[in-house]
PDB file of N, CA and C in Angstrom:
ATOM      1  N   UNK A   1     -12.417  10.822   9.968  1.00  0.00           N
ATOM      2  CA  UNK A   1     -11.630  10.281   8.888  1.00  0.00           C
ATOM      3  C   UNK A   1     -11.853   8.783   8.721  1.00  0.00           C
ATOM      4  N   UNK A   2     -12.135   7.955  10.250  1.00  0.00           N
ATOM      5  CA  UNK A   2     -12.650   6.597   9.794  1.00  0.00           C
ATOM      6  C   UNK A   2     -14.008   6.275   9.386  1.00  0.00           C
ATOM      7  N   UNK A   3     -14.494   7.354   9.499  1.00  0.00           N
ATOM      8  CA  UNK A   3     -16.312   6.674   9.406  1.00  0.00           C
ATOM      9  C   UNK A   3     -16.502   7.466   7.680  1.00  0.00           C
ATOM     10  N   UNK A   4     -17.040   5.991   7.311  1.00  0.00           N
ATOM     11  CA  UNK A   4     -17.096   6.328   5.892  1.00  0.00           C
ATOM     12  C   UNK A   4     -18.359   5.925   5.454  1.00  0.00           C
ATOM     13  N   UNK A   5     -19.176   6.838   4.872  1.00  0.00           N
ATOM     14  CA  UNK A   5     -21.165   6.966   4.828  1.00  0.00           C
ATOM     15  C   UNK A   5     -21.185   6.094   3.399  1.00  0.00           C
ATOM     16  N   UNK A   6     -20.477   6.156   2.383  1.00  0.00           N
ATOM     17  CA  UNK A   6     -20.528   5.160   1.639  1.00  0.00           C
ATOM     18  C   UNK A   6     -20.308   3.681   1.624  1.00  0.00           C
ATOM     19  N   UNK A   7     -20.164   2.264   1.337  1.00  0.00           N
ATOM     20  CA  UNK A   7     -19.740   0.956   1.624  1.00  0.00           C
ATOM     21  C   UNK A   7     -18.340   0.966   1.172  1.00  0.00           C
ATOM     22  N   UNK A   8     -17.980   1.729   0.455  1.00  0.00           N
ATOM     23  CA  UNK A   8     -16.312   1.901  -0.101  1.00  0.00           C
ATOM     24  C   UNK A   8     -15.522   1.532   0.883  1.00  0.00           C
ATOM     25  N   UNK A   9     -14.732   0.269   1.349  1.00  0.00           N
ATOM     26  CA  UNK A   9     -13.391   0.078   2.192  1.00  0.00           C
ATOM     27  C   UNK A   9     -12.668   1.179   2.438  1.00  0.00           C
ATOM     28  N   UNK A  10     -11.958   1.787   3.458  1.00  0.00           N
ATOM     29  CA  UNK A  10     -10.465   2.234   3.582  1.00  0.00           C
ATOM     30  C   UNK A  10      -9.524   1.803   4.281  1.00  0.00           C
ATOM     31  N   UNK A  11      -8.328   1.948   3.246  1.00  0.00           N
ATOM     32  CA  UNK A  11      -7.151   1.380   4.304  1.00  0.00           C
ATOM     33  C   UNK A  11      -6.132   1.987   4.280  1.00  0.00           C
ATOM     34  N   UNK A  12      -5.894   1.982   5.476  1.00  0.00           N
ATOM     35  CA  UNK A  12      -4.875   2.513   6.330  1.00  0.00           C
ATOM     36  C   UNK A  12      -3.314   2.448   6.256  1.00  0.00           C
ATOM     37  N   UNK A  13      -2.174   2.275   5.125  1.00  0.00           N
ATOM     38  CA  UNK A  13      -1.328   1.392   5.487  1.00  0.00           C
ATOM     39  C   UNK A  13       0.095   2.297   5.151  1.00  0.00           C
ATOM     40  N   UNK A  14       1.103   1.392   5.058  1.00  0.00           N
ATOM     41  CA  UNK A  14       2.827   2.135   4.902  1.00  0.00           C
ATOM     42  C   UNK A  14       3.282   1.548   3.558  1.00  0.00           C
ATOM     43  N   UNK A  15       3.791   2.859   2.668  1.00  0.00           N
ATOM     44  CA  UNK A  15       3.870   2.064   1.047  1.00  0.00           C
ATOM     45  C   UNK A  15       5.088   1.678   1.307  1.00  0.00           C
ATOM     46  N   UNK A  16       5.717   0.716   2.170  1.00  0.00           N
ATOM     47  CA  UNK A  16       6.940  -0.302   2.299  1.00  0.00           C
ATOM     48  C   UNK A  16       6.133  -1.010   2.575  1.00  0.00           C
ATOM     49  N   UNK A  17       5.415  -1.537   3.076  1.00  0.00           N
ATOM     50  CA  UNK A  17       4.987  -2.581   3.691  1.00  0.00           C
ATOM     51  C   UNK A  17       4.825  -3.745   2.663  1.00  0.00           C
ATOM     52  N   UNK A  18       5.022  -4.660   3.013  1.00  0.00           N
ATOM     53  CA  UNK A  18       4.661  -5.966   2.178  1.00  0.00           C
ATOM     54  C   UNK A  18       3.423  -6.684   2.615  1.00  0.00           C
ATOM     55  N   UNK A  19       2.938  -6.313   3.968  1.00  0.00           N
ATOM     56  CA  UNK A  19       1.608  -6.752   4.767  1.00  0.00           C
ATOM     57  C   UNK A  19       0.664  -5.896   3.878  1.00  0.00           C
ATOM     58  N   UNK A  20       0.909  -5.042   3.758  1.00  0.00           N
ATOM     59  CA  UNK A  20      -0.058  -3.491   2.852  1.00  0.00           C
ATOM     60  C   UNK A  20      -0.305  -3.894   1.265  1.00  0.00           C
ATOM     61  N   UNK A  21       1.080  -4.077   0.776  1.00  0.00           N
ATOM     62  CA  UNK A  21       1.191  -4.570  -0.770  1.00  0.00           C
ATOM     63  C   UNK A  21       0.153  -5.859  -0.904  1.00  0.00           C
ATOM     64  N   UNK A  22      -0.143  -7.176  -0.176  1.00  0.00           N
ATOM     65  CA  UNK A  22      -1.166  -7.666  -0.354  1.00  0.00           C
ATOM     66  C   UNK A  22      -2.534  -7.254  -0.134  1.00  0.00           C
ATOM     67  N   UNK A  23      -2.428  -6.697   1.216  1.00  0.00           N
ATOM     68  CA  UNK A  23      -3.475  -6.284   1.426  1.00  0.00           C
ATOM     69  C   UNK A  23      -4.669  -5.109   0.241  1.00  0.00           C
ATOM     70  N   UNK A  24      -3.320  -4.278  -0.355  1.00  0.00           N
ATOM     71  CA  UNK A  24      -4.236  -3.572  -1.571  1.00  0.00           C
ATOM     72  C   UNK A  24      -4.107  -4.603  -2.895  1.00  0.00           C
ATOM     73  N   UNK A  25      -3.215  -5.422  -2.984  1.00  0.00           N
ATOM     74  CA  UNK A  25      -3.483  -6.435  -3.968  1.00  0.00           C
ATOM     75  C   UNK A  25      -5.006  -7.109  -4.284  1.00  0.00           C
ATOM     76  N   UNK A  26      -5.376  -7.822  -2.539  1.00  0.00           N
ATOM     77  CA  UNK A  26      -6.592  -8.232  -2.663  1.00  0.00           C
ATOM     78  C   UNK A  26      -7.258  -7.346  -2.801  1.00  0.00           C
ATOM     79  N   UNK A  27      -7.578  -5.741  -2.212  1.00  0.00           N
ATOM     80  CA  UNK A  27      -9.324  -4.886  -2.360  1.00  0.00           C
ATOM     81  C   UNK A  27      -8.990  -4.723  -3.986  1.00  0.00           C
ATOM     82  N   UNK A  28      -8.079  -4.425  -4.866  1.00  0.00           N
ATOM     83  CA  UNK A  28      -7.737  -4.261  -6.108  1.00  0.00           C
ATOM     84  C   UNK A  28      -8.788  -5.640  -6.998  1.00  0.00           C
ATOM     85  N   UNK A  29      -8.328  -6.783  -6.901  1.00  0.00           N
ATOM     86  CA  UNK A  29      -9.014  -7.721  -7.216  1.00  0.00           C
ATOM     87  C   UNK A  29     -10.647  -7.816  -6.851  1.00  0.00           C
ATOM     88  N   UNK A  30     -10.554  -7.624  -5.875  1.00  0.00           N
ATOM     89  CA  UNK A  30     -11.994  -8.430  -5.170  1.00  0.00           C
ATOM     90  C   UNK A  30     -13.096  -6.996  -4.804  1.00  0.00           C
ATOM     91  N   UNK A  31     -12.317  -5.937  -4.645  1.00  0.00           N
ATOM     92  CA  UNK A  31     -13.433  -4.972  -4.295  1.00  0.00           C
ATOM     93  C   UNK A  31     -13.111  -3.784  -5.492  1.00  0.00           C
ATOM     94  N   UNK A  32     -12.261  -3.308  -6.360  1.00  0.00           N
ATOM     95  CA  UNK A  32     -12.107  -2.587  -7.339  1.00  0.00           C
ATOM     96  C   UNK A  32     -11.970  -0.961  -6.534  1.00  0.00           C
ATOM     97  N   UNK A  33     -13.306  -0.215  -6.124  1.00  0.00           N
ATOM     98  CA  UNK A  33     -13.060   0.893  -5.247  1.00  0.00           C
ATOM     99  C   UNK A  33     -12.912   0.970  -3.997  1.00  0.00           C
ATOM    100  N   UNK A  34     -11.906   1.553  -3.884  1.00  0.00           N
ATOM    101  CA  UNK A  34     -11.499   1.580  -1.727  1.00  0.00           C
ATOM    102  C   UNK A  34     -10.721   2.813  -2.046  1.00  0.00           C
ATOM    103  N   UNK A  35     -10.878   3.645  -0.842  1.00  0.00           N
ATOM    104  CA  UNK A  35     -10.163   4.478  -0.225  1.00  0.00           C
ATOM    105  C   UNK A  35      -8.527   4.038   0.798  1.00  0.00           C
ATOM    106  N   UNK A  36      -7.525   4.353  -0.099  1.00  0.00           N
ATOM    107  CA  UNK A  36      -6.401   4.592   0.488  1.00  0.00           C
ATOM    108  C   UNK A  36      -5.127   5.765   1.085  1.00  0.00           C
ATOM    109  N   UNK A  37      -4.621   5.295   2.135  1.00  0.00           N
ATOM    110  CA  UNK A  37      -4.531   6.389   3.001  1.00  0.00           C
ATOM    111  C   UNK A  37      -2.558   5.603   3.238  1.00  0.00           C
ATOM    112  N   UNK A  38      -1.979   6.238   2.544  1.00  0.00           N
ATOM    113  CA  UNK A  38      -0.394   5.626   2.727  1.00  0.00           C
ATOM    114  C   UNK A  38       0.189   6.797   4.199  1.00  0.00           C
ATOM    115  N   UNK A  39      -0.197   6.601   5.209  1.00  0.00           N
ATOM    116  CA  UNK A  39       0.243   7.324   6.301  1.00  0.00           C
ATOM    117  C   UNK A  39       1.781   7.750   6.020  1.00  0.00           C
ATOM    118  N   UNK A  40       2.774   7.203   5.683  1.00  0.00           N
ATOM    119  CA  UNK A  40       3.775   7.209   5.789  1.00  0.00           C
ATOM    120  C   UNK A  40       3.932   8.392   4.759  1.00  0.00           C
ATOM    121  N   UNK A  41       3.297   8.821   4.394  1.00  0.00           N
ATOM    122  CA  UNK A  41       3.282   9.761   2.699  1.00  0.00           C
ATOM    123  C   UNK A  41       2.485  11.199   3.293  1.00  0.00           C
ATOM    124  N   UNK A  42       1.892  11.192   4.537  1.00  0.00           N
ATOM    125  CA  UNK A  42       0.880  12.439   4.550  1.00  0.00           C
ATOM    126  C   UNK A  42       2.331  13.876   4.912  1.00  0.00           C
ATOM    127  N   UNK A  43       2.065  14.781   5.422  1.00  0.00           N
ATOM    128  CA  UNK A  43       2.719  15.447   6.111  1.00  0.00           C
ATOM    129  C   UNK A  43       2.789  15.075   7.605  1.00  0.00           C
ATOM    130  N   UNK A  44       3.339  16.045   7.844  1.00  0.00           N
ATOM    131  CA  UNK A  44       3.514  15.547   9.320  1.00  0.00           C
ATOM    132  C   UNK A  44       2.475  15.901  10.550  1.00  0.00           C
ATOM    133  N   UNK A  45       1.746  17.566  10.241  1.00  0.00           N
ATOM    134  CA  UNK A  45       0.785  17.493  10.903  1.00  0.00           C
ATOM    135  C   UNK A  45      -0.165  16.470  10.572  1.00  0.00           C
ATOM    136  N   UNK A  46      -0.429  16.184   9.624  1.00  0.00           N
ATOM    137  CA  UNK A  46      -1.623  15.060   9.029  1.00  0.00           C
ATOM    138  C   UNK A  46      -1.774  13.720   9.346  1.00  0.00           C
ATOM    139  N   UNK A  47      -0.215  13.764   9.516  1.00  0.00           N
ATOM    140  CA  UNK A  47       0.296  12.147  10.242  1.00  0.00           C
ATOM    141  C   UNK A  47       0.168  12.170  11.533  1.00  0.00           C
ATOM    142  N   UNK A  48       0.311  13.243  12.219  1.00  0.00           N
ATOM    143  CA  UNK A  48       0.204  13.376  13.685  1.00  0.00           C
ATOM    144  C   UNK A  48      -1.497  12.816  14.330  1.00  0.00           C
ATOM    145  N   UNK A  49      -2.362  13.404  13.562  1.00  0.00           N
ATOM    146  CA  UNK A  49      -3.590  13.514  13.387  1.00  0.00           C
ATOM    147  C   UNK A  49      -4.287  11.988  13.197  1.00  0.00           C
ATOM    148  N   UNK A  50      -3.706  11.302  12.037  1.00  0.00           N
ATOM    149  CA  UNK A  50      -4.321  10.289  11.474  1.00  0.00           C
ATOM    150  C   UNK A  50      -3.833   9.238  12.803  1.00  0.00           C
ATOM    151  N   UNK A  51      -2.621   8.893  12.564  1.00  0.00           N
ATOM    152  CA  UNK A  51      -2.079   8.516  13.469  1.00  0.00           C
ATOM    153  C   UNK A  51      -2.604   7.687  14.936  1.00  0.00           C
ATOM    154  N   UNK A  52      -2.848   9.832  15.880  1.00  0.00           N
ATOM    155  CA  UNK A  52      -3.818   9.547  17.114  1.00  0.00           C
ATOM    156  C   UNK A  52      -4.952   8.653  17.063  1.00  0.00           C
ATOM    157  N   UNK A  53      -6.017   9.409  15.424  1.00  0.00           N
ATOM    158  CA  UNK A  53      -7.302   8.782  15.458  1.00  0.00           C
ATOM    159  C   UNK A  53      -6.994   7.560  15.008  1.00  0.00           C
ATOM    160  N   UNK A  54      -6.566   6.527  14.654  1.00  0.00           N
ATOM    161  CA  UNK A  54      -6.320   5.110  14.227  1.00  0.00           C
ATOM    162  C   UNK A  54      -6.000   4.681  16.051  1.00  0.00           C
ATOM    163  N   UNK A  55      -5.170   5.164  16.871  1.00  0.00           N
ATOM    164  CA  UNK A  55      -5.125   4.736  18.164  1.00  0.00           C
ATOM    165  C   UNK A  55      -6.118   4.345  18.735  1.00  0.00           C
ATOM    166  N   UNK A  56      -7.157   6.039  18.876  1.00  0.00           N
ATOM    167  CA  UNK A  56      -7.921   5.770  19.907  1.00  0.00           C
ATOM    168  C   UNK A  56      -9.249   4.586  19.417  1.00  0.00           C
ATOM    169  N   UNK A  57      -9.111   4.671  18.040  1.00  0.00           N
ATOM    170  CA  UNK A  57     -10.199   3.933  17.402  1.00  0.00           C
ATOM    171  C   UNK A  57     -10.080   2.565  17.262  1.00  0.00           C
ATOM    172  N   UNK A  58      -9.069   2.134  17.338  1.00  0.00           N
ATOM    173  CA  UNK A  58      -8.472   0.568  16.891  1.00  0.00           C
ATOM    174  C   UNK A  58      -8.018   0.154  18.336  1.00  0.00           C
ATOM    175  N   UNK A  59      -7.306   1.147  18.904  1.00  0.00           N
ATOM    176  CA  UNK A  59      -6.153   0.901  20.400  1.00  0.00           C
ATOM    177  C   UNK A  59      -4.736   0.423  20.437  1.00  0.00           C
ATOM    178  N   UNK A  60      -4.586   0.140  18.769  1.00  0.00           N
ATOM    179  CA  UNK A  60      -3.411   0.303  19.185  1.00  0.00           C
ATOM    180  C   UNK A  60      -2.775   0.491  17.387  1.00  0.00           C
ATOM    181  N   UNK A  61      -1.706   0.474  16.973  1.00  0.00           N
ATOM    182  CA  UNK A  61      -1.225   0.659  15.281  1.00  0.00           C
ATOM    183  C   UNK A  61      -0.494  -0.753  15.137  1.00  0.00           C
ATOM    184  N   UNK A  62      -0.899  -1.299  13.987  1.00  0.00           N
ATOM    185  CA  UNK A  62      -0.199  -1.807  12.642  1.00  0.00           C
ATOM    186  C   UNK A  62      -0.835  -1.893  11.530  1.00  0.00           C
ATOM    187  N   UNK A  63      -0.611  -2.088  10.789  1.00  0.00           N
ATOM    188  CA  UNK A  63      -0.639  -2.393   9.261  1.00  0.00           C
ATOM    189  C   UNK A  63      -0.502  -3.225   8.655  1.00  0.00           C
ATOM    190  N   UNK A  64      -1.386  -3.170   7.763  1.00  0.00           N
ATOM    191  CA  UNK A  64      -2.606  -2.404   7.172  1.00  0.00           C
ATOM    192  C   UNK A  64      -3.824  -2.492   8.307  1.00  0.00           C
ATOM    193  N   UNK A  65      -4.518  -1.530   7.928  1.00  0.00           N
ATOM    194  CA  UNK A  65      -5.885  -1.314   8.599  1.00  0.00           C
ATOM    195  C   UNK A  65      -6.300  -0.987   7.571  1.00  0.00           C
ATOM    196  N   UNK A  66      -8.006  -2.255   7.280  1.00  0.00           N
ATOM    197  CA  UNK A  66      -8.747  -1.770   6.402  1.00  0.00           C
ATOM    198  C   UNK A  66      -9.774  -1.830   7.257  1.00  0.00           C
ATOM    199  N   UNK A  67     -10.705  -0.956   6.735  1.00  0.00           N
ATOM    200  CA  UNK A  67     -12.125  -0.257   7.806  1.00  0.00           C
ATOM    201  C   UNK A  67     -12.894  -0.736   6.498  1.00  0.00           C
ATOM    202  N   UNK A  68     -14.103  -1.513   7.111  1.00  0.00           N
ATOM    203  CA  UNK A  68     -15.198  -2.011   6.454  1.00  0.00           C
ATOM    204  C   UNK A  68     -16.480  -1.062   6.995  1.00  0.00           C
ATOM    205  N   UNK A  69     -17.118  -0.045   6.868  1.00  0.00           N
ATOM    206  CA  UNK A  69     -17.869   0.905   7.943  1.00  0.00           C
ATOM    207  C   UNK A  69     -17.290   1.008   9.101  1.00  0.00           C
ATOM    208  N   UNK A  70     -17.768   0.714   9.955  1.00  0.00           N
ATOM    209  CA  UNK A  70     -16.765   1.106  11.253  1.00  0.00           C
ATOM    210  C   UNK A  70     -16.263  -0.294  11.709  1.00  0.00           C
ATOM    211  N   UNK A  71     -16.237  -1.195  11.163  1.00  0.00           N
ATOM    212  CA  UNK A  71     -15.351  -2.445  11.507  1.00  0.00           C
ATOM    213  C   UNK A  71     -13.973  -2.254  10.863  1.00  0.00           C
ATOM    214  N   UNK A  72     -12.722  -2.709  11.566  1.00  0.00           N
ATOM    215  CA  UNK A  72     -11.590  -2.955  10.799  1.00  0.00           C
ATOM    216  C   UNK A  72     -10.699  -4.118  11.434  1.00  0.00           C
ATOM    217  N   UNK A  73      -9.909  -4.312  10.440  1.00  0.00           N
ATOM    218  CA  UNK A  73      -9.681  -5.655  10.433  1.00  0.00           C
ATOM    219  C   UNK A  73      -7.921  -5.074  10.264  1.00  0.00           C
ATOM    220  N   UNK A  74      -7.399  -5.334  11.369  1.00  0.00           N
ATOM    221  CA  UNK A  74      -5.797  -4.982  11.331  1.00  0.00           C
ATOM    222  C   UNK A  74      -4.932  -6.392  10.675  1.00  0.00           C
ATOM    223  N   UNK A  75      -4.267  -6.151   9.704  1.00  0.00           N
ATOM    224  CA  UNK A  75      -3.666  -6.754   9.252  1.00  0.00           C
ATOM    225  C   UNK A  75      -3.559  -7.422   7.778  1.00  0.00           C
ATOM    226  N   UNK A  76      -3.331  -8.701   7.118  1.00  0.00           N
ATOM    227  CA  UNK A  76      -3.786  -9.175   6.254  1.00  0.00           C
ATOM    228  C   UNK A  76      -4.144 -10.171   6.501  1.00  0.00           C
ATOM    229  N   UNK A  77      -6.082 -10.130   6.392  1.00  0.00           N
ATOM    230  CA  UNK A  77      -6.126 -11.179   6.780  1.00  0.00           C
ATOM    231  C   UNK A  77      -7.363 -11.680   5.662  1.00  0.00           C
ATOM    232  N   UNK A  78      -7.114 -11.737   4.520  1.00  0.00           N
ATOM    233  CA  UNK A  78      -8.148 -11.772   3.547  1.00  0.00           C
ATOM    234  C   UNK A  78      -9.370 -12.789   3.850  1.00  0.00           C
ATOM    235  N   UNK A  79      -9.512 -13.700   4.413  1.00  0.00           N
ATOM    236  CA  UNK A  79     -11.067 -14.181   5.219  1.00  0.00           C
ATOM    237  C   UNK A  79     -11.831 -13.103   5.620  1.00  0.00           C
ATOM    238  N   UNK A  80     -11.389 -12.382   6.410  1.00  0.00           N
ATOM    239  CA  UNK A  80     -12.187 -11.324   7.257  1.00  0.00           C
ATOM    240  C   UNK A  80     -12.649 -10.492   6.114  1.00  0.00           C
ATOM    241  N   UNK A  81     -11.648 -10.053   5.094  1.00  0.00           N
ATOM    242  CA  UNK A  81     -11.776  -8.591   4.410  1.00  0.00           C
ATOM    243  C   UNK A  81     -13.157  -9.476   3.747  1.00  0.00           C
ATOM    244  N   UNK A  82     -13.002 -10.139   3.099  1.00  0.00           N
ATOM    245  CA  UNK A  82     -14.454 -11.242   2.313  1.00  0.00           C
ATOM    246  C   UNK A  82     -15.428 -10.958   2.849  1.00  0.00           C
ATOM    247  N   UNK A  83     -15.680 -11.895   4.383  1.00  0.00           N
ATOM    248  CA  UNK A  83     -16.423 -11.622   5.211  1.00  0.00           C
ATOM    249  C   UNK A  83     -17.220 -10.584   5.553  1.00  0.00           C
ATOM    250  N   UNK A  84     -16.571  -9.148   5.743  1.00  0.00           N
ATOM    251  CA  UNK A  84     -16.897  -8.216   6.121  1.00  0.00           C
ATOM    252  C   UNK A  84     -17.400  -6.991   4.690  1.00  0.00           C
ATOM    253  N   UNK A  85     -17.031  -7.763   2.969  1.00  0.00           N
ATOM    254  CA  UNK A  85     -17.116  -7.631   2.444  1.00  0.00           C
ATOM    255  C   UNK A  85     -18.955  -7.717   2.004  1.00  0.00           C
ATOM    256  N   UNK A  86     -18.669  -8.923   2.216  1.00  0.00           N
ATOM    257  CA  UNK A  86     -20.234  -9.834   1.997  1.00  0.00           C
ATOM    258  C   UNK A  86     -21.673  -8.531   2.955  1.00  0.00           C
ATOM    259  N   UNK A  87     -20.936  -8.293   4.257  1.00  0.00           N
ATOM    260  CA  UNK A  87     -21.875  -8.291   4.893  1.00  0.00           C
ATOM    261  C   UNK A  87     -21.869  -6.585   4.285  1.00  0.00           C
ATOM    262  N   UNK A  88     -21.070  -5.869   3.845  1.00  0.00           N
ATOM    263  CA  UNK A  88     -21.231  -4.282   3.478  1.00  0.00           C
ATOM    264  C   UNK A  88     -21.652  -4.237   1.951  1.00  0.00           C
ATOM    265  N   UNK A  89     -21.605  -5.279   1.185  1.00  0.00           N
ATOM    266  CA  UNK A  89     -21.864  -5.093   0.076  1.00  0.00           C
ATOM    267  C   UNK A  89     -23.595  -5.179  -0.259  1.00  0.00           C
TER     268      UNK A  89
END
């Protein structure tokens, strides 16, 4: 679910979040297509699932997580998302 064969961003996040609300503010502006994933919205097996794999893959949860190929960048931290932008685009 994290490894994504296209350059398309995904992120990871909780539709309360206000860390999340920027965070899709900026890929909205600056990257137009990304894959989003509102965990807080899946079911519950699905959440159980996503959940684990964001653990073992990251090591630990918050939000937002946006995955640049297999890099991700926990949080909002729009330098990095650029950055990591530049180098997938």
């Amino acid at each position: 679910m994290v490894s994504n064969t296209d350059r398309r961003p995904r992120m990871y996040g909780l539709s309360t979040c206000g860390w999340c609300t920027r965070a899709r503010a900026w890929l909205d502006e600056k990257v137009g297509e990304y894959d989003l994933v509102y965990v807080d919205q899946l079911g519950q097996k699905e959440k159980d699932q996503v959940l684990e794999m964001l653990s073992e893959k990251v090591g630990h949860l918050a939000f937002p997580m946006v995955f640049f190929g297999e890099e991700c960048v926990v949080g909002y931290r729009p330098e990095e998302y650029e950055r990591l932008t530049e180098q997938t685009g």
